[in-house]
Protein backbone atom coordinates (compact mmCIF):
# COMPACT_ATOMS: atom_id res chain seq x y z
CA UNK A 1 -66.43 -9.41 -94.82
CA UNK A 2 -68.88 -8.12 -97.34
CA UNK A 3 -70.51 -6.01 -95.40
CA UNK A 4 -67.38 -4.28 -93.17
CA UNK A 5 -66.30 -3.21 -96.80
CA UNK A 6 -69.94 -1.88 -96.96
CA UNK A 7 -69.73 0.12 -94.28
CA UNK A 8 -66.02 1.60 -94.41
CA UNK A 9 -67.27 2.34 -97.92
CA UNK A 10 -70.29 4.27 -96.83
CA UNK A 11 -68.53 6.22 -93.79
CA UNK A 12 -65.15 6.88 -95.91
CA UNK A 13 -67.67 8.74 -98.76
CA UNK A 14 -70.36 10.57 -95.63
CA UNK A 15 -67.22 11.94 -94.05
CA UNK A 16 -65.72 13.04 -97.45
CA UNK A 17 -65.18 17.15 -98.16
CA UNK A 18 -68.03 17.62 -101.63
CA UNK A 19 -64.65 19.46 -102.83
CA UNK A 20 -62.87 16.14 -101.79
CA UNK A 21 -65.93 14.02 -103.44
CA UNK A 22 -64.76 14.91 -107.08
CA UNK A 23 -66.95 12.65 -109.62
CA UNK A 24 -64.85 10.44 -111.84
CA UNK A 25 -66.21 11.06 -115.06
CA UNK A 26 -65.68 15.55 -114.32
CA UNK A 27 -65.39 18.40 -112.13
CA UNK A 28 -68.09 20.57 -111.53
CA UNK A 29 -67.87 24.22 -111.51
CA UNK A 30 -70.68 26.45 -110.74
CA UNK A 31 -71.55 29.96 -111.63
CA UNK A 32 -74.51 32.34 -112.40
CA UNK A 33 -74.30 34.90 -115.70
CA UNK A 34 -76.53 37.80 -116.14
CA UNK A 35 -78.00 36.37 -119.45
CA UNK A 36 -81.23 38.56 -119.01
CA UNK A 37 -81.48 42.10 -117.13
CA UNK A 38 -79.59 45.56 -117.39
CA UNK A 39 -75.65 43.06 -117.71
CA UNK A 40 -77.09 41.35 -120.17
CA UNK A 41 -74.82 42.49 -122.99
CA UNK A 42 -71.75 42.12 -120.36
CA UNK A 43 -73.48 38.53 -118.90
CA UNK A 44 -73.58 37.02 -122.60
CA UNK A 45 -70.13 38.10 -123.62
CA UNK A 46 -68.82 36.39 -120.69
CA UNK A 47 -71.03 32.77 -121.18
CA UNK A 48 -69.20 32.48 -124.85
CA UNK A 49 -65.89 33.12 -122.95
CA UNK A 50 -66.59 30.41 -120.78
CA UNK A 51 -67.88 27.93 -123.41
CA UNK A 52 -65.27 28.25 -125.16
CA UNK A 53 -62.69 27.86 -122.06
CA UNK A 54 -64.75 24.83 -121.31
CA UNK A 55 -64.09 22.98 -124.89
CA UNK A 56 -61.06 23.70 -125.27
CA UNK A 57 -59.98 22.39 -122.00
CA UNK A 58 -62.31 19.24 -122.66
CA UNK A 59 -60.62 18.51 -126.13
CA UNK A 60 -57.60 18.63 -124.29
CA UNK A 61 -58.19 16.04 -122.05
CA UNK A 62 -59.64 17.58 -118.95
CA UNK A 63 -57.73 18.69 -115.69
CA UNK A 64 -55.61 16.11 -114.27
CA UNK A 65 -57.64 14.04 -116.20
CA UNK A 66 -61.28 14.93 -115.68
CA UNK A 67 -63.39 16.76 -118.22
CA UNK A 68 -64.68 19.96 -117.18
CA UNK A 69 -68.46 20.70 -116.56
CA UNK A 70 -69.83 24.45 -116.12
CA UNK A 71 -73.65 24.67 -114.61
CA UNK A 72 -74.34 28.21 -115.89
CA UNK A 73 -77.54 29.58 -114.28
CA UNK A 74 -78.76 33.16 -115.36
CA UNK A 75 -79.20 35.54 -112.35
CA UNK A 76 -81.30 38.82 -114.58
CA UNK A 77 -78.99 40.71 -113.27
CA UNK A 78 -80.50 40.52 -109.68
CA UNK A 79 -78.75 40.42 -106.67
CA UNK A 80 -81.68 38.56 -105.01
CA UNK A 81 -81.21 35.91 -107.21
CA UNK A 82 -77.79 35.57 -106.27
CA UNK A 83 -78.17 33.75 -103.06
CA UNK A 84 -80.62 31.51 -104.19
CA UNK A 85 -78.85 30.21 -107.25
CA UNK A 86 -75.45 30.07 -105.21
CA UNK A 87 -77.10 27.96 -102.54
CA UNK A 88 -78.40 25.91 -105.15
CA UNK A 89 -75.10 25.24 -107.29
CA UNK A 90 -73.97 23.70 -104.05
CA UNK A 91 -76.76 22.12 -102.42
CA UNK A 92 -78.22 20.92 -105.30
CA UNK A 93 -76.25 20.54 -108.23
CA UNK A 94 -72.90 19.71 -105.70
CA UNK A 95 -70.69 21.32 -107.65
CA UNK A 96 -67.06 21.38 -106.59
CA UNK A 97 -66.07 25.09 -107.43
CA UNK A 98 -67.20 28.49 -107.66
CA UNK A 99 -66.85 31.24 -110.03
CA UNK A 100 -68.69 34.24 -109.75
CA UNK A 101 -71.69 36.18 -111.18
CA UNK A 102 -70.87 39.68 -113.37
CA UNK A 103 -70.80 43.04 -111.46
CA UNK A 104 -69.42 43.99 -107.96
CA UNK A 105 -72.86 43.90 -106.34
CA UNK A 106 -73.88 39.94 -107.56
CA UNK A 107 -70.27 39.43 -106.89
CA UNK A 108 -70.57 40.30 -103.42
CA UNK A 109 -73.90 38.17 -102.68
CA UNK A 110 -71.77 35.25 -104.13
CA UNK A 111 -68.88 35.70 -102.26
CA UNK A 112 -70.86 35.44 -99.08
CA UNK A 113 -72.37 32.32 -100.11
CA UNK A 114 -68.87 30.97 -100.63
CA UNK A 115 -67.67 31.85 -97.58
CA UNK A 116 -70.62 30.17 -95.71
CA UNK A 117 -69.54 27.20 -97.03
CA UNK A 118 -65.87 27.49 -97.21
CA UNK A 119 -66.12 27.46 -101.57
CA UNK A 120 -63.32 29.03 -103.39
CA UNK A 121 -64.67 31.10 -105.68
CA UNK A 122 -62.78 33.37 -108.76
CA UNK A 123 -64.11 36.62 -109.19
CA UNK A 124 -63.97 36.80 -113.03
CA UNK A 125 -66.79 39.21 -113.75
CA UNK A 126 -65.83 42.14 -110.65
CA UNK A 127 -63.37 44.64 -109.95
CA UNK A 128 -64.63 46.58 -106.98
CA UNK A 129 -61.96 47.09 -104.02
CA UNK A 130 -64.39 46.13 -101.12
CA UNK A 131 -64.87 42.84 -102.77
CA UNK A 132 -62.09 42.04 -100.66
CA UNK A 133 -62.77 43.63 -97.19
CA UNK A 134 -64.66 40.79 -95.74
CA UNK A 135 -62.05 38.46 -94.31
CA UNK A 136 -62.68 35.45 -96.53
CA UNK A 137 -59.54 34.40 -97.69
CA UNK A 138 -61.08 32.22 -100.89
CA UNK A 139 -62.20 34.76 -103.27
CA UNK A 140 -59.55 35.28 -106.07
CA UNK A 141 -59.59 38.25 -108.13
CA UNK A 142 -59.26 38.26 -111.97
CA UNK A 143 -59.30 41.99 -113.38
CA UNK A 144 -57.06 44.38 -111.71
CA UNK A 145 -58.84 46.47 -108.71
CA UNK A 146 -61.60 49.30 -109.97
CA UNK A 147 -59.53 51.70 -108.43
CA UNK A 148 -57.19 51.69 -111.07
CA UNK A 149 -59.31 51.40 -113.94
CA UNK A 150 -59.04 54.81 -115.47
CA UNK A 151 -55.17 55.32 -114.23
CA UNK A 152 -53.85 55.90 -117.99
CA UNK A 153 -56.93 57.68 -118.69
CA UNK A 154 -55.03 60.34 -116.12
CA UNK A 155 -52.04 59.84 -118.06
CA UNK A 156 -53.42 60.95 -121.00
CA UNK A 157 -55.21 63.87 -119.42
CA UNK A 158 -51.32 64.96 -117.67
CA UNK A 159 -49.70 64.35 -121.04
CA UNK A 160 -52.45 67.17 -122.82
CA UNK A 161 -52.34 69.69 -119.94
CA UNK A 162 -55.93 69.10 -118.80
CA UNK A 163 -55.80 69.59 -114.76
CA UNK A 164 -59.28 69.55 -113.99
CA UNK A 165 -62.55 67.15 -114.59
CA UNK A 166 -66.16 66.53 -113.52
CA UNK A 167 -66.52 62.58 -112.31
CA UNK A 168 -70.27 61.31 -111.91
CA UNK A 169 -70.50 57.78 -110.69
CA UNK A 170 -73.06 55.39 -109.86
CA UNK A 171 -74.07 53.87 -106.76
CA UNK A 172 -72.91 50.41 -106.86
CA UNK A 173 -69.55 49.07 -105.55
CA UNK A 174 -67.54 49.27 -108.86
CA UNK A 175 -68.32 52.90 -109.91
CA UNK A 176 -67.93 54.11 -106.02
CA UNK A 177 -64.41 52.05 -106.64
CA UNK A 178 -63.29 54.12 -109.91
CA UNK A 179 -64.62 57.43 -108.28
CA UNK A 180 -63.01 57.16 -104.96
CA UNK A 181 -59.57 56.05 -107.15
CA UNK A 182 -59.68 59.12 -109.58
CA UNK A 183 -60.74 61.50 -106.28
CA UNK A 184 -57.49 59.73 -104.31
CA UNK A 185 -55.24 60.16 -107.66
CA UNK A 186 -56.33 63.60 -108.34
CA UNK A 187 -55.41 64.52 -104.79
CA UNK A 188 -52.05 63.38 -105.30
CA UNK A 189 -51.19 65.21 -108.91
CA UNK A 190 -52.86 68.38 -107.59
CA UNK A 191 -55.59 67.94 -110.22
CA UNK A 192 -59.13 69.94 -109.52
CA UNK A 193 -62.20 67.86 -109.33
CA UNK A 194 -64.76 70.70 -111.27
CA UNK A 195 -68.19 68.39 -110.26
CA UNK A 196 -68.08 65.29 -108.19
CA UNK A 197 -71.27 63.45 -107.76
CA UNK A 198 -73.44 60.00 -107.27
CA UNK A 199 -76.57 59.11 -109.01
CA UNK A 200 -78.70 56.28 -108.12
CA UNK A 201 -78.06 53.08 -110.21
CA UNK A 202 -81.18 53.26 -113.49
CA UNK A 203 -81.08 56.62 -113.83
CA UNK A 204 -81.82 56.97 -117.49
CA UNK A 205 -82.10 60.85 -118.07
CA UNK A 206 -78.47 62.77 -116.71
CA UNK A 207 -78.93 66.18 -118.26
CA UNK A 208 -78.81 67.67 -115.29
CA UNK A 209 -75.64 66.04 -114.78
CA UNK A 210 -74.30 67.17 -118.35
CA UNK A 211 -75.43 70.70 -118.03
CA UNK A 212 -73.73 70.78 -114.36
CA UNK A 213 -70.63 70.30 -116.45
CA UNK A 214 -71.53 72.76 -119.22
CA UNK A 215 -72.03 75.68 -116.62
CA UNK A 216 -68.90 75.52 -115.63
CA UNK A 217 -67.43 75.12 -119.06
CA UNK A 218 -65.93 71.83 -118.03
CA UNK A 219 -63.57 70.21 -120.39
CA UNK A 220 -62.80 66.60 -119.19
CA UNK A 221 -66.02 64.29 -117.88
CA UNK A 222 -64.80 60.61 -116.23
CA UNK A 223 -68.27 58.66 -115.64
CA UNK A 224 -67.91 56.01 -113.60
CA UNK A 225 -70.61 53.22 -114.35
CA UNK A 226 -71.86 50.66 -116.91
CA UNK A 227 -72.98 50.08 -120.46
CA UNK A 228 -76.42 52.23 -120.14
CA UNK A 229 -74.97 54.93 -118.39
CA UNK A 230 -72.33 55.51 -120.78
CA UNK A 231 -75.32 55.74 -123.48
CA UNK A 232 -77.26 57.99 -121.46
CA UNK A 233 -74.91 60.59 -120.37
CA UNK A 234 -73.48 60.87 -124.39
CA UNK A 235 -77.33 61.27 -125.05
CA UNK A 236 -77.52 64.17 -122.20
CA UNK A 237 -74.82 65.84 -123.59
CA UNK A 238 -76.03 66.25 -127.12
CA UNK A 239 -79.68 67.02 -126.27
CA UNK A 240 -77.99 70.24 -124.73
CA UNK A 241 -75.91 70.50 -127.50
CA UNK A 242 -72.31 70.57 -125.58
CA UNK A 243 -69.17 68.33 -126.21
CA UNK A 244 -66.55 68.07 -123.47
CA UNK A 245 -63.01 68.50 -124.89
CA UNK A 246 -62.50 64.61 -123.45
CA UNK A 247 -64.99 62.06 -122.15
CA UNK A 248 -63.90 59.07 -120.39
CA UNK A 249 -66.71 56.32 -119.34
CA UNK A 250 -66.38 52.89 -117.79
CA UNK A 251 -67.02 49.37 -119.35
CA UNK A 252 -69.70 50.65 -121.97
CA UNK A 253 -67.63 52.32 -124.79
CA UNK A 254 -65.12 48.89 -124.83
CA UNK A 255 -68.75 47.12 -126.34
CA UNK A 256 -68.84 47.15 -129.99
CA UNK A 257 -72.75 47.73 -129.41
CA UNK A 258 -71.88 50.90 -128.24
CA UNK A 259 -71.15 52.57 -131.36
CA UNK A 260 -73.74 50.22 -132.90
CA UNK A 261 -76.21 51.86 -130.59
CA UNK A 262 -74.72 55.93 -130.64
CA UNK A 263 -73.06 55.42 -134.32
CA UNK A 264 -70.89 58.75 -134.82
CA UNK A 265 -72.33 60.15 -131.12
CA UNK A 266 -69.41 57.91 -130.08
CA UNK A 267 -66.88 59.44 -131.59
CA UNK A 268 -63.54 60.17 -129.69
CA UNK A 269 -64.95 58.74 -126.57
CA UNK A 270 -62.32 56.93 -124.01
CA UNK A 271 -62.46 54.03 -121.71
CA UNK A 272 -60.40 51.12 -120.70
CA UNK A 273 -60.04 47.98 -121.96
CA UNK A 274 -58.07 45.18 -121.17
CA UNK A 275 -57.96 43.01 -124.29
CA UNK A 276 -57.15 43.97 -128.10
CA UNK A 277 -56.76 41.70 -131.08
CA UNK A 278 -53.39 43.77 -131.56
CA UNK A 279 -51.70 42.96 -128.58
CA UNK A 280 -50.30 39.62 -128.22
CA UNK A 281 -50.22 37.42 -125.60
CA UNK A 282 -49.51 33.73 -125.41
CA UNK A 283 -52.60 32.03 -126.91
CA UNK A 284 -54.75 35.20 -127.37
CA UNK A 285 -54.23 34.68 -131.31
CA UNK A 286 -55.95 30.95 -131.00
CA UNK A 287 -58.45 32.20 -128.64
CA UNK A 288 -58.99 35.03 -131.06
CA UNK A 289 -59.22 32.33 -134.22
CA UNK A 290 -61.58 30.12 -132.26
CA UNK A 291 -63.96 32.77 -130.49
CA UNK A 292 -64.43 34.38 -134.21
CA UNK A 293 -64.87 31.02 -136.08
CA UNK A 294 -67.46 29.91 -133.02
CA UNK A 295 -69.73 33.22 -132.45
CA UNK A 296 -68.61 35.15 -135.94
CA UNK A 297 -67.77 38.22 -134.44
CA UNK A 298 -64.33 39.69 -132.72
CA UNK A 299 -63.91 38.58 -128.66
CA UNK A 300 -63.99 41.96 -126.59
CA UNK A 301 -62.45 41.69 -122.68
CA UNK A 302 -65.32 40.27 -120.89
CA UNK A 303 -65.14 37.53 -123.07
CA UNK A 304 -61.54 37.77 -123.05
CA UNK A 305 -61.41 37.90 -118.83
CA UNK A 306 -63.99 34.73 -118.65
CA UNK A 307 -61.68 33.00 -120.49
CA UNK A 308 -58.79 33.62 -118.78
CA UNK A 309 -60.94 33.05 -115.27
CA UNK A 310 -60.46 29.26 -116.49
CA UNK A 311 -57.09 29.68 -117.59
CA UNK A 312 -56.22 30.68 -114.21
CA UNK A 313 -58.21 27.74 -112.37
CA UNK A 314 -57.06 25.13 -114.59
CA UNK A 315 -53.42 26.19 -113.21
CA UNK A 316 -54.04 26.53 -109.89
CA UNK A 317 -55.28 23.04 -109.90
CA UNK A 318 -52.17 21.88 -111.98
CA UNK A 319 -49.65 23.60 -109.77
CA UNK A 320 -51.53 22.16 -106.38
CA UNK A 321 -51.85 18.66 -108.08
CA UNK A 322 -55.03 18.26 -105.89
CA UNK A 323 -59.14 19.33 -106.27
CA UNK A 324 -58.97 20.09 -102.62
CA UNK A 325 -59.89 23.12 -101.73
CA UNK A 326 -57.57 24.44 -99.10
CA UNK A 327 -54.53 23.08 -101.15
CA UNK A 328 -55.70 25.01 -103.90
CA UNK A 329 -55.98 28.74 -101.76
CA UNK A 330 -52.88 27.54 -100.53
CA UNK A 331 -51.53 27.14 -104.24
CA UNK A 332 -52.81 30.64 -105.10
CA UNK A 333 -51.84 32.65 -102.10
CA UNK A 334 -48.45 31.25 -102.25
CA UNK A 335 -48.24 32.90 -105.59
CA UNK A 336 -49.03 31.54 -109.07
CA UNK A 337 -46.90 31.93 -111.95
CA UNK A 338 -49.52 32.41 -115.15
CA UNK A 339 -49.73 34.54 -118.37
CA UNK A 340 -52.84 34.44 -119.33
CA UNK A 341 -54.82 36.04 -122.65
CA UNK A 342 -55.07 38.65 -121.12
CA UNK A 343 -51.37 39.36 -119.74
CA UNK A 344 -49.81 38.88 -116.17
CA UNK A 345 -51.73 37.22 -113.31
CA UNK A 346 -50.41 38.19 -109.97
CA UNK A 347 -52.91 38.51 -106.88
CA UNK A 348 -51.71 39.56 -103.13
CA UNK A 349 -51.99 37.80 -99.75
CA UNK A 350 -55.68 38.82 -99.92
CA UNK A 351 -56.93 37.67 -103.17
CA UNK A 352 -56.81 41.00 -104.88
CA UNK A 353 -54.84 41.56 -108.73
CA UNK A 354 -52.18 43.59 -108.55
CA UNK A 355 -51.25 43.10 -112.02
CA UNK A 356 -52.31 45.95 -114.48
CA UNK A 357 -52.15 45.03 -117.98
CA UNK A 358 -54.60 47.72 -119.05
CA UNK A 359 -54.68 49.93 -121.75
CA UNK A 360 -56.95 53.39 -122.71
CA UNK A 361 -58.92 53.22 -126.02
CA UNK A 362 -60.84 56.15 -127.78
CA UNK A 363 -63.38 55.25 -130.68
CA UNK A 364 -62.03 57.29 -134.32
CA UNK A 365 -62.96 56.54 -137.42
CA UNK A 366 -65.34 53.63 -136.45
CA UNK A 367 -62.81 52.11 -134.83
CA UNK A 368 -61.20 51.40 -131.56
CA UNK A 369 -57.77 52.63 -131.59
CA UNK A 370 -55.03 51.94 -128.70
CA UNK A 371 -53.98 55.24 -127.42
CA UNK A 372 -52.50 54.52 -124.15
CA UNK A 373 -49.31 53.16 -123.06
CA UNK A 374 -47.67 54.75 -125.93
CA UNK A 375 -45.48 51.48 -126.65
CA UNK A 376 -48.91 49.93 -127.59
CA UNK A 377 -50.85 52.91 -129.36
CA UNK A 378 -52.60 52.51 -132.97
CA UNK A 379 -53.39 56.16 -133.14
CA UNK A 380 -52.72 59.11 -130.79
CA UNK A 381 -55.64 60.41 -129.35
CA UNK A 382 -58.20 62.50 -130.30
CA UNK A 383 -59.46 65.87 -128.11
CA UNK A 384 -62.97 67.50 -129.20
C-alpha cells in the first residue's frame, strides 16, 4: 500500500504545471533589474519599489496565504543577458512568475522567453507599443503605451500657440514609440514637424542635433529617449549657446538626479511623469511614508510603477483565487478592477494599458511643478 501511495505521489508531482507546483512556505517571482549599466539609475529606483512591495505584502500575510519571494538578478543593462537570466529564473531557480526587466528592448528579450515557456509575465519597467505585436497573449502591460507619453506635452504646446517642433529620438523601441506617436498626433492637429530624426542609442555628443534646431530658429524640441540623452542634448544646446522657447525630453528630467547632475541647466525643462507626492491615490500617502522612512529620499514613478507592478499581481491572483497560470490571463483579460498608486489600471484584450493617468511636469525654482492637466497643476508653466 506503501508504495502505490509512493508512486501516485511521485507521478501526481512529475505531471504537475511548475506554475501549478507552488511551494508551501511562498511564491516565487522572478525578474532581472538593470542594477549596473546605462538604466542603472532607472534599474535601482525600480528594485526599492519592489522591496518594498515585497514587505509589505509579506507583513500582511502573503497572497492567499503564501509569503512572497522576489529573485532579483541584475541584467547591466544588456539585452544579451536577458535570455540567459530569464532561462535561468525558470530552469533554475523554478520560479512561478515573471515580471520583466527595465526598458522596451530587455523587455522584449524577456517576453520571448516567457512565451517559450508559456510564463505570464508583467511588463512593469516598458512602454513601447510593439511590446505587444508578437501574439503572446501573457504579457501584461503596466505604464500606459509610449505612444502617448508626451500627449499633454501637445496640450500644452496647443494651449501657447506653438504649431511647430523638432523631435530627435533614439533607436530603441520606446523612443521610436514616442516619435512615431508625436509624428501620428501632429498629423492630426496640423502641427509642422521643423526636424525629425534618429540617432543611434550612446550617442553622447548631439550638437549637431541642437544646432539643426538653431538654424532654423526652432522653438519647441521633444527628445524622445532616456536619462543620458536628456543630459546630453541640454549640454548640446548650451555649448552653442541657444535655448529653445520649450524643451520636452523623455524619462530623464522626472529623476531628481537630473537637476542634481545639470543644476540650473535644467531649468523649465518638461517631461512626463506619472507619479507626484501631490496627487493622491489610494495608498500612495503610505507608500510615500514608507519608501521615505526606508531609502530617505522622496519615491519618483519608476519606483512608484514597480510598486504598483505588485499591486496589480497580488490582485489578479486574489480575483482568480488560483496560482495557475491560465486562470490568472484569464482573470486579467477578462478585465481587472484595480486602483493602484499610481491611478487606474485598465489593459485591453491584448495586454496593452489603456489607462492614462499621466501628467506633464517642468522643473522651476528647483522644483518639479505639475503643469498639466490643469485640475492638477502646482504652477503654470514656464516658456524660455
Amino acid at each position: 500500500m506503501k508504495n502505490i501511495v509512493f508512486y501516485f505521489l511521485f507521478f501526481t508531482l512529475l505531471f504537475l504545471n511548475p506554475i501549478d507546483a507552488i511551494s508551501s512556505e511562498s511564491v516565487k517571482i522572478g525578474l532581472s533589474l538593470s542594477l549596473t549599466g546605462k538604466y542603472s539609475p532607472m534599474g535601482k529606483a525600480q528594485e526599492q519599489g519592489y522591496r518594498l512591495w515585497e514587505a509589505d505584502i509579506n507583513n500582511q500575510g502573503g497572497i492567499l496565504g503564501k509569503k512572497v519571494s522576489l529573485i532579483i538578478i541584475d541584467d547591466k543593462s544588456e539585452v544579451e543577458r536577458i535570455y540567459e537570466i530569464y532561462e535561468e529564473l525558470i530552469n533554475k531557480h523554478k520560479v512561478n512568475f515573471l515580471f520583466g526587466p527595465y526598458s522596451s528592448p530587455l523587455s522584449m528579450a524577456a517576453i520571448k522567453v516567457s512565451k517559450k515557456y508559456d510564463y505570464p509575465i508583467f511588463i512593469g519597467g516598458a512602454a513601447s507599443d510593439s511590446l505587444w505585436d508578437n501574439g503572446f497573449d501573457g504579457a501584461f502591460g503596466v505604464r500606459p503605451l509610449a505612444s502617448k507619453y508626451a500627449n499633454g506635452f501637445l496640450n500644452i504646446m496647443s494651449e501657447n500657440n506653438l504649431k511647430e517642433a523638432s523631435v530627435f529620438y533614439t533607436d530603441d523601441e520606446f523612443s521610436v514609440s514616442v516619435a512615431r506617436g508625436v509624428e501620428r498626433s501632429f498629423d492630426f492637429v496640423g502641427f509642422k514637424l521643423t526636424n525629425y530624426e534618429g540617432f543611434k542609442k550612446g550617442t553622447i555628443d548631439l550638437t549637431k542635433l541642437a544646432q539643426k534646431v538653431k538654424d532654423k530658429g526652432g522653438q519647441v524640441v521633444i527628445l524622445c529617449g532616456h536619462f543620458d540623452e536628456s543630459v546630453n542634448m541640454i549640454k548640446a544646446f548650451n555649448s552653442i549657446n541657444y535655448k529653445p522657447k520649450a524643451f520636452y525630453a523623455t524619462v530623464g528630467p522626472a529623476a531628481a538626479d537630473f537637476y542634481k547632475i545639470l543644476g540650473k541647466d535644467a531649468e523649465f525643462v518638461f517631461t512626463t511623469t506619472f507619479f507626484d507626492e501631490r496627487v493622491n491615490w489610494p495608498k500612495s500617502k503610505e507608500f510615500i511614508r514608507k519608501y521615505k522612512k526606508l531609502y530617505k529620499k522622496s519615491p519618483d514613478y519608476q519606483s512608484a510603477f514597480a510598486y504598483a507592478t505588485g499591486q496589480i499581481f497580488e490582485e489578479a491572483i486574489k480575483t482568480s483565487n488560483s496560482f495557475d497560470n491560465k486562470k490568472l490571463k484569464e482573470t486579467l483579460h477578462n478585465g481587472l478592477n484595480i486602483v493602484t498608486i499610481v491611478g487606474n489600471y485598465m489593459i485591453d484584450k491584448q495586454g496593452r494599458v489603456i489607462s492614462n493617468t499621466s501628467m506633464i511636469i517642468q522643473w522651476q525654482n528647483g522644483k518639479m511643478e505639475i503643469v498639466w492637466p490643469k485640475k492638477l497643476r502646482t504652477a503654470k508653466e514656464v516658456l524660455n
